[in-house]
Protein backbone atom coordinates (compact mmCIF):
# COMPACT_ATOMS: atom_id res chain seq x y z
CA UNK A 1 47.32 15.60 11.81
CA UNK A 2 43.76 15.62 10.04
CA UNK A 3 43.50 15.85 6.75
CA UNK A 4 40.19 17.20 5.07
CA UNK A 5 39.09 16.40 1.72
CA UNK A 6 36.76 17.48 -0.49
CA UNK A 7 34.64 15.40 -2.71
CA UNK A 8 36.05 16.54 -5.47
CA UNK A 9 39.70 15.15 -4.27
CA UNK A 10 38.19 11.61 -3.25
CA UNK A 11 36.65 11.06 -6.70
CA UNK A 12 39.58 12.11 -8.72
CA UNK A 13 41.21 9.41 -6.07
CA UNK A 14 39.17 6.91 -7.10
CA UNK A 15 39.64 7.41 -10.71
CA UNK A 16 41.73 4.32 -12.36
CA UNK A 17 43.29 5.72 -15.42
CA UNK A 18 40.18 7.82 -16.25
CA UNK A 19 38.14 4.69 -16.51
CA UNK A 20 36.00 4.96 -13.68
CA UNK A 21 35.01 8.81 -12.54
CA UNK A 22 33.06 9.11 -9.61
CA UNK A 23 29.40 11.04 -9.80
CA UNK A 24 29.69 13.43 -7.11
CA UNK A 25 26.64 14.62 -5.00
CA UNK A 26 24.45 17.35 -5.82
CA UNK A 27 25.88 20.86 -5.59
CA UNK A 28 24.11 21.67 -1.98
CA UNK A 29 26.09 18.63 -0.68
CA UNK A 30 29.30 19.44 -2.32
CA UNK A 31 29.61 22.56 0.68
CA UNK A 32 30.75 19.64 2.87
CA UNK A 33 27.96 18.71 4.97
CA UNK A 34 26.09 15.93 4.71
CA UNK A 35 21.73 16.00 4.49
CA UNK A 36 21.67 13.21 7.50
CA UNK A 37 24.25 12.23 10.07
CA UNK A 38 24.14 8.38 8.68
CA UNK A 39 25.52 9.60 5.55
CA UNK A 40 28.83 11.65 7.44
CA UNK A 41 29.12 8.41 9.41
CA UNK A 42 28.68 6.03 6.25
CA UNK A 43 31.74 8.18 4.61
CA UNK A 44 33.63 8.37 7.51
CA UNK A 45 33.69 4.39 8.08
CA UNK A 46 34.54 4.48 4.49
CA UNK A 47 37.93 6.46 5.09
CA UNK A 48 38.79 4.47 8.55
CA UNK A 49 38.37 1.18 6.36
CA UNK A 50 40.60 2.62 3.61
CA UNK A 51 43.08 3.83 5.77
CA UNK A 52 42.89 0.43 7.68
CA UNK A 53 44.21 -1.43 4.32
CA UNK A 54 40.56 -2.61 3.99
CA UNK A 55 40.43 -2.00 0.44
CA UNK A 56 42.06 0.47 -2.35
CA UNK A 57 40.36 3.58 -3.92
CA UNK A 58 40.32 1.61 -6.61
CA UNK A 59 38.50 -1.06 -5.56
CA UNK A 60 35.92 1.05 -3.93
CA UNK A 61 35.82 3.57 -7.32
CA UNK A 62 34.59 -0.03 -9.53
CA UNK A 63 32.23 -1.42 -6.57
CA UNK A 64 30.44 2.29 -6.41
CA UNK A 65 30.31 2.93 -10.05
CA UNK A 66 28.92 -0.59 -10.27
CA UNK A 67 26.57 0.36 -7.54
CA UNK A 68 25.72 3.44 -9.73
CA UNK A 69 25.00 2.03 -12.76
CA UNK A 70 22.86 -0.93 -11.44
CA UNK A 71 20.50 1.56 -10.02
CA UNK A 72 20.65 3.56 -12.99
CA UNK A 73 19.72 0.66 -14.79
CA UNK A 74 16.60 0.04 -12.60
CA UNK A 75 15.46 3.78 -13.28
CA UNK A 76 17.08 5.80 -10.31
CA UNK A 77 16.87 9.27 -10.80
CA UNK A 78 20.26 10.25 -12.11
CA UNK A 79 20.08 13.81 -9.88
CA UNK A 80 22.67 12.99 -7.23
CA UNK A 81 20.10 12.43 -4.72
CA UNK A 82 20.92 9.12 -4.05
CA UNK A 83 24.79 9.29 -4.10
CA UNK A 84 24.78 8.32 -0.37
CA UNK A 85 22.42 5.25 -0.47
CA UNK A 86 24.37 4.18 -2.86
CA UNK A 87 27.82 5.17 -1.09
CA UNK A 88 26.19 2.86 1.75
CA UNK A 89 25.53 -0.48 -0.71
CA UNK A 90 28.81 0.20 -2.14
CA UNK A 91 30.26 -0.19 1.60
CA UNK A 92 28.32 -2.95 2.80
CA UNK A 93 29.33 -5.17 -0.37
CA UNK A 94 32.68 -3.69 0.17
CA UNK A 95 32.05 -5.15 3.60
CA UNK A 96 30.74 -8.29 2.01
CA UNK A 97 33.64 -8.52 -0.42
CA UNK A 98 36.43 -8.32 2.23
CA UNK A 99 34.79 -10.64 4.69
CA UNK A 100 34.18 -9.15 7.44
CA UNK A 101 30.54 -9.42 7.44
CA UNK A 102 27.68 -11.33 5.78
CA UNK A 103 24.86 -9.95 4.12
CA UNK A 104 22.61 -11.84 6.54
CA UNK A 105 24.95 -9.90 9.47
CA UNK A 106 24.23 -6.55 7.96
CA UNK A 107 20.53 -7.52 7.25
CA UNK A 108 20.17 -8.75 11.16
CA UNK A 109 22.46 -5.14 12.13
CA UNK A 110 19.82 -3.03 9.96
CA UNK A 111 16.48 -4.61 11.62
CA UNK A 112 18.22 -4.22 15.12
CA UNK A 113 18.50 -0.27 14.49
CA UNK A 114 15.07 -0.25 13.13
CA UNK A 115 13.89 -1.55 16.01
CA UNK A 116 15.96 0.24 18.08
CA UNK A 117 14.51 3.97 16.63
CA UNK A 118 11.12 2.21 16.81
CA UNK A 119 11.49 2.41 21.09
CA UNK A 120 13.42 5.40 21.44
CA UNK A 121 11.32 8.25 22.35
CA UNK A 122 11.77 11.26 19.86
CA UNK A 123 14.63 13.71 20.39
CA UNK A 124 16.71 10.95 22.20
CA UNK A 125 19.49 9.03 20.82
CA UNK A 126 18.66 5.63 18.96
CA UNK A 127 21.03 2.91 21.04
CA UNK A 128 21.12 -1.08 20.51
């Protein structure tokens, strides 16, 4: 059985004792859909991971705050617009953290699809 979620749900989650609440997205994401497919597919790798014992709410609720503020920090716009590029740092340090890849891996993996959308014609899907 599938269980759906809303935003809302996953950062109350990932709350540890209050310490750490989750920024959600900006109200026109909140409806459940997602501005560009690599964002859905960034959260959904992020649930399959979690469910996989990858790593605890927890864990992920301190890497993405940490995420949050660094970028804050460095003068991101603090509008929400960001809240899935920084969804997809927290998960490739989550990645990082865990060992299961290296930031040179993920580096290589990010040229590849660059390249990859470089040659495909418009309209078709990007492959490697």
């Amino acid at each position: 059985m599938t269980h759906r979620l809303t935003l809302a749900q996953i950062a109350a989650a990932c709350s540890t004792e209050g310490a750490v609440r989750l920024p959600l997205p900006t109200a026109e994401r909140e409806r459940g859909t997602f501005a560009e497919p690599w964002q859905a597919q960034a959260f959904a790798m992020t649930l399959l991971l979690h469910e996989r014992g990858v790593f605890t709410w927890t864990q992920w609720a301190l890497v993405l705050a940490a995420q949050i503020q660094r970028a804050q920090a460095q003068g991101d716009c603090d509008d929400g617009s960001q809240y899935y590029r920084h969804w997809l740092d927290t998960l490739e340090q989550m990645l990082i953290d865990q060992g299961l890849a290296s930031a040179q891996q993920i580096h290589a993996l990010e040229h590849a699809w660059e390249a990859a959308a470089a040659r495909t014609p418009h309209g078709q899907p990007v492959t490697l």
